[in-house]
N, C-alpha and C. Protein backbone atom coordinates (compact mmCIF):
# COMPACT_ATOMS: atom_id res chain seq x y z
N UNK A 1 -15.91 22.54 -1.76
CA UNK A 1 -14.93 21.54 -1.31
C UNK A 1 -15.16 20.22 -2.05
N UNK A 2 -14.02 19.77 -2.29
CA UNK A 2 -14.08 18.23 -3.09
C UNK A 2 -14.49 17.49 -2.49
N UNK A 3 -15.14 16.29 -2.84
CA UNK A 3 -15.10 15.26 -1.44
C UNK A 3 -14.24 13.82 -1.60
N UNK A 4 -13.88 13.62 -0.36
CA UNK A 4 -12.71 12.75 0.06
C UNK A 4 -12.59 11.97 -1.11
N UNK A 5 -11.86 11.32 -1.90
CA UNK A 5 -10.98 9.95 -2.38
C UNK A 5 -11.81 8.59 -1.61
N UNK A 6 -13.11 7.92 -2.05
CA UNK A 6 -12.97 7.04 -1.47
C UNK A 6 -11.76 5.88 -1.62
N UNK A 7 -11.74 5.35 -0.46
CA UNK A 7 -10.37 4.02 -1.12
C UNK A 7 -11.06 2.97 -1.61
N UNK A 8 -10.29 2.49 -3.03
CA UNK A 8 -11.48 1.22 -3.25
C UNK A 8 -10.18 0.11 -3.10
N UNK A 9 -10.70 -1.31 -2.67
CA UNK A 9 -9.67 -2.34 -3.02
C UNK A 9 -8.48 -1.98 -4.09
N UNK A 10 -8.83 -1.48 -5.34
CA UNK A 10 -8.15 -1.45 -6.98
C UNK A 10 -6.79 -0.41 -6.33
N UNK A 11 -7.37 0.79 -5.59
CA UNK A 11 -6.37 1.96 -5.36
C UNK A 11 -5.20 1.43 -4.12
N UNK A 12 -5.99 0.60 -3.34
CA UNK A 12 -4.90 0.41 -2.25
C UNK A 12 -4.30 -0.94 -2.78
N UNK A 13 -4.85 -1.92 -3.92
CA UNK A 13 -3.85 -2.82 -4.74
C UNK A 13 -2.85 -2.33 -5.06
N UNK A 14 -3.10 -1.07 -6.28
CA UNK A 14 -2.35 -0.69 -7.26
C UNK A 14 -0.97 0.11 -6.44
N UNK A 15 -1.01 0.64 -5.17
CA UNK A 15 -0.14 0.73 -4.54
C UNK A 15 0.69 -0.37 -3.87
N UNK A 16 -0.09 -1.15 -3.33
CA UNK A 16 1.18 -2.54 -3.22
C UNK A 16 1.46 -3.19 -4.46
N UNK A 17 1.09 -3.02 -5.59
CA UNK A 17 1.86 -3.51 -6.37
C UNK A 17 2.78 -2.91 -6.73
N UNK A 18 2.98 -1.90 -6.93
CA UNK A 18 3.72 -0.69 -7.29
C UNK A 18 4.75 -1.10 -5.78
N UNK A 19 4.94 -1.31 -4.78
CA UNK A 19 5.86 -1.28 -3.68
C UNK A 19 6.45 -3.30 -4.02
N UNK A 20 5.62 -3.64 -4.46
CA UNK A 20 5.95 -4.60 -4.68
C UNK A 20 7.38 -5.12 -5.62
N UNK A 21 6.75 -4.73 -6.98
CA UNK A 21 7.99 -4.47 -8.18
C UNK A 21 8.95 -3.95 -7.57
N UNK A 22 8.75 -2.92 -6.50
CA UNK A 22 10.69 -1.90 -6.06
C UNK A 22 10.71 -2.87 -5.47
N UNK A 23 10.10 -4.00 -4.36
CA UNK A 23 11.03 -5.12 -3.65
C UNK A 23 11.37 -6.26 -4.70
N UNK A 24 11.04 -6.47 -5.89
CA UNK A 24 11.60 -7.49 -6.18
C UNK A 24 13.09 -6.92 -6.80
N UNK A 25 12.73 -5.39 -7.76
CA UNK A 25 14.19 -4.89 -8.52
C UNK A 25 15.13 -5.23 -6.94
N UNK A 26 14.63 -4.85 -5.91
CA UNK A 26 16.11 -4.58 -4.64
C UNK A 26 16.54 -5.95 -4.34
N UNK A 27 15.70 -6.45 -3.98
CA UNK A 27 15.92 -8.41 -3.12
C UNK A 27 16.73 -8.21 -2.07
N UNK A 28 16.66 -7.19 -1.41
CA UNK A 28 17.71 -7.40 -0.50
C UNK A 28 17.09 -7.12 0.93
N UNK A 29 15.78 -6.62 0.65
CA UNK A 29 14.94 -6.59 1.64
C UNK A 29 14.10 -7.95 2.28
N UNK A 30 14.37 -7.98 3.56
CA UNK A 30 13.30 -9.41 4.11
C UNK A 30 12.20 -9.53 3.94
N UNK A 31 11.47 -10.51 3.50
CA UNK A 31 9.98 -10.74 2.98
C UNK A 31 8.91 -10.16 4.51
N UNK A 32 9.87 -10.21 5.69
CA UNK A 32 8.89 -9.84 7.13
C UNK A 32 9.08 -7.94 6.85
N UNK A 33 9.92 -8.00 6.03
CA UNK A 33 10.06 -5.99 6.25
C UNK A 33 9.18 -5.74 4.83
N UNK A 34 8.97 -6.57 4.02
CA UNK A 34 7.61 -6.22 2.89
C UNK A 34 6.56 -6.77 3.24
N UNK A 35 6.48 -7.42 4.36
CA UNK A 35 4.56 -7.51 5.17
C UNK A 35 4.45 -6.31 5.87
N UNK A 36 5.86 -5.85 6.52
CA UNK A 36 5.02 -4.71 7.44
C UNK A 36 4.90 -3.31 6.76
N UNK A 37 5.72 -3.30 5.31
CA UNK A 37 5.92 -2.17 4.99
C UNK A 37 4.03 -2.02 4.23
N UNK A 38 3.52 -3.76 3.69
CA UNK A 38 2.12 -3.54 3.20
C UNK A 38 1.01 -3.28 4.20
N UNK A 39 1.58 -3.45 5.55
CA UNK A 39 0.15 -3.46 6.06
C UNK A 39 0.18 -1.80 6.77
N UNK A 40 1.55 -1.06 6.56
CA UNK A 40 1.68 0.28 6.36
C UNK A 40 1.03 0.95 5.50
N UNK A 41 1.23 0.19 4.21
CA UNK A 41 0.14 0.72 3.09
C UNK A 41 -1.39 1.12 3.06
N UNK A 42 -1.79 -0.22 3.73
CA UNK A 42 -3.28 -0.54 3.80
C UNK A 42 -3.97 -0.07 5.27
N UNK A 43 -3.02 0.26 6.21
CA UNK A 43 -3.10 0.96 7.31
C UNK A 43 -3.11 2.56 6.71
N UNK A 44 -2.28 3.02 6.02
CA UNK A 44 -2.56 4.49 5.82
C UNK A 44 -3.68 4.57 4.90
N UNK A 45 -4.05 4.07 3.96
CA UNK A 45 -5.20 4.16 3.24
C UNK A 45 -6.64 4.11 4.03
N UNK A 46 -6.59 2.97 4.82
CA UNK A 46 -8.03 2.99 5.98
C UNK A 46 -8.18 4.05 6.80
N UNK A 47 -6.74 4.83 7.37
CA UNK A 47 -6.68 6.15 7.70
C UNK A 47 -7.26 6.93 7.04
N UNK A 48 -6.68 7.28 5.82
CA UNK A 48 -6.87 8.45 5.35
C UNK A 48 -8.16 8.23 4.19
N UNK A 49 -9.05 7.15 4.38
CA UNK A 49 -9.86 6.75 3.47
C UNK A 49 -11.29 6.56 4.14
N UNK A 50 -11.04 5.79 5.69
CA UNK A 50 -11.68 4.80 6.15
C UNK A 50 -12.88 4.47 5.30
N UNK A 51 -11.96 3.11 5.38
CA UNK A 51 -12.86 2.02 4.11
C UNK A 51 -13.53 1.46 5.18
């Protein structure tokens, strides 16, 4: 068996940045619906990581 993916800071960055760029191409999203959509991010990563 492999072992887990730790999460490092760099991996759960490189995903909000990456969610980041699609909110700026859209702009049509509220800056309060791209805090909760990041702390979705960084919430599933501590899940599935626990950092």
């Amino acid at each position: 068996m492999a072992k887990p993916i730790r999460a490092t800071p760099t991996l759960v960055g490189k995903e909000a940045l990456v969610f980041l760029e699609k909110m700026k191409q859209r702009e049509r999203i509220s800056p309060s619906k791209a805090d909760i959509q990041l702390i979705k991010i960084i919430d599933r990563h501590s899940k599935l990581f626990r950092i």
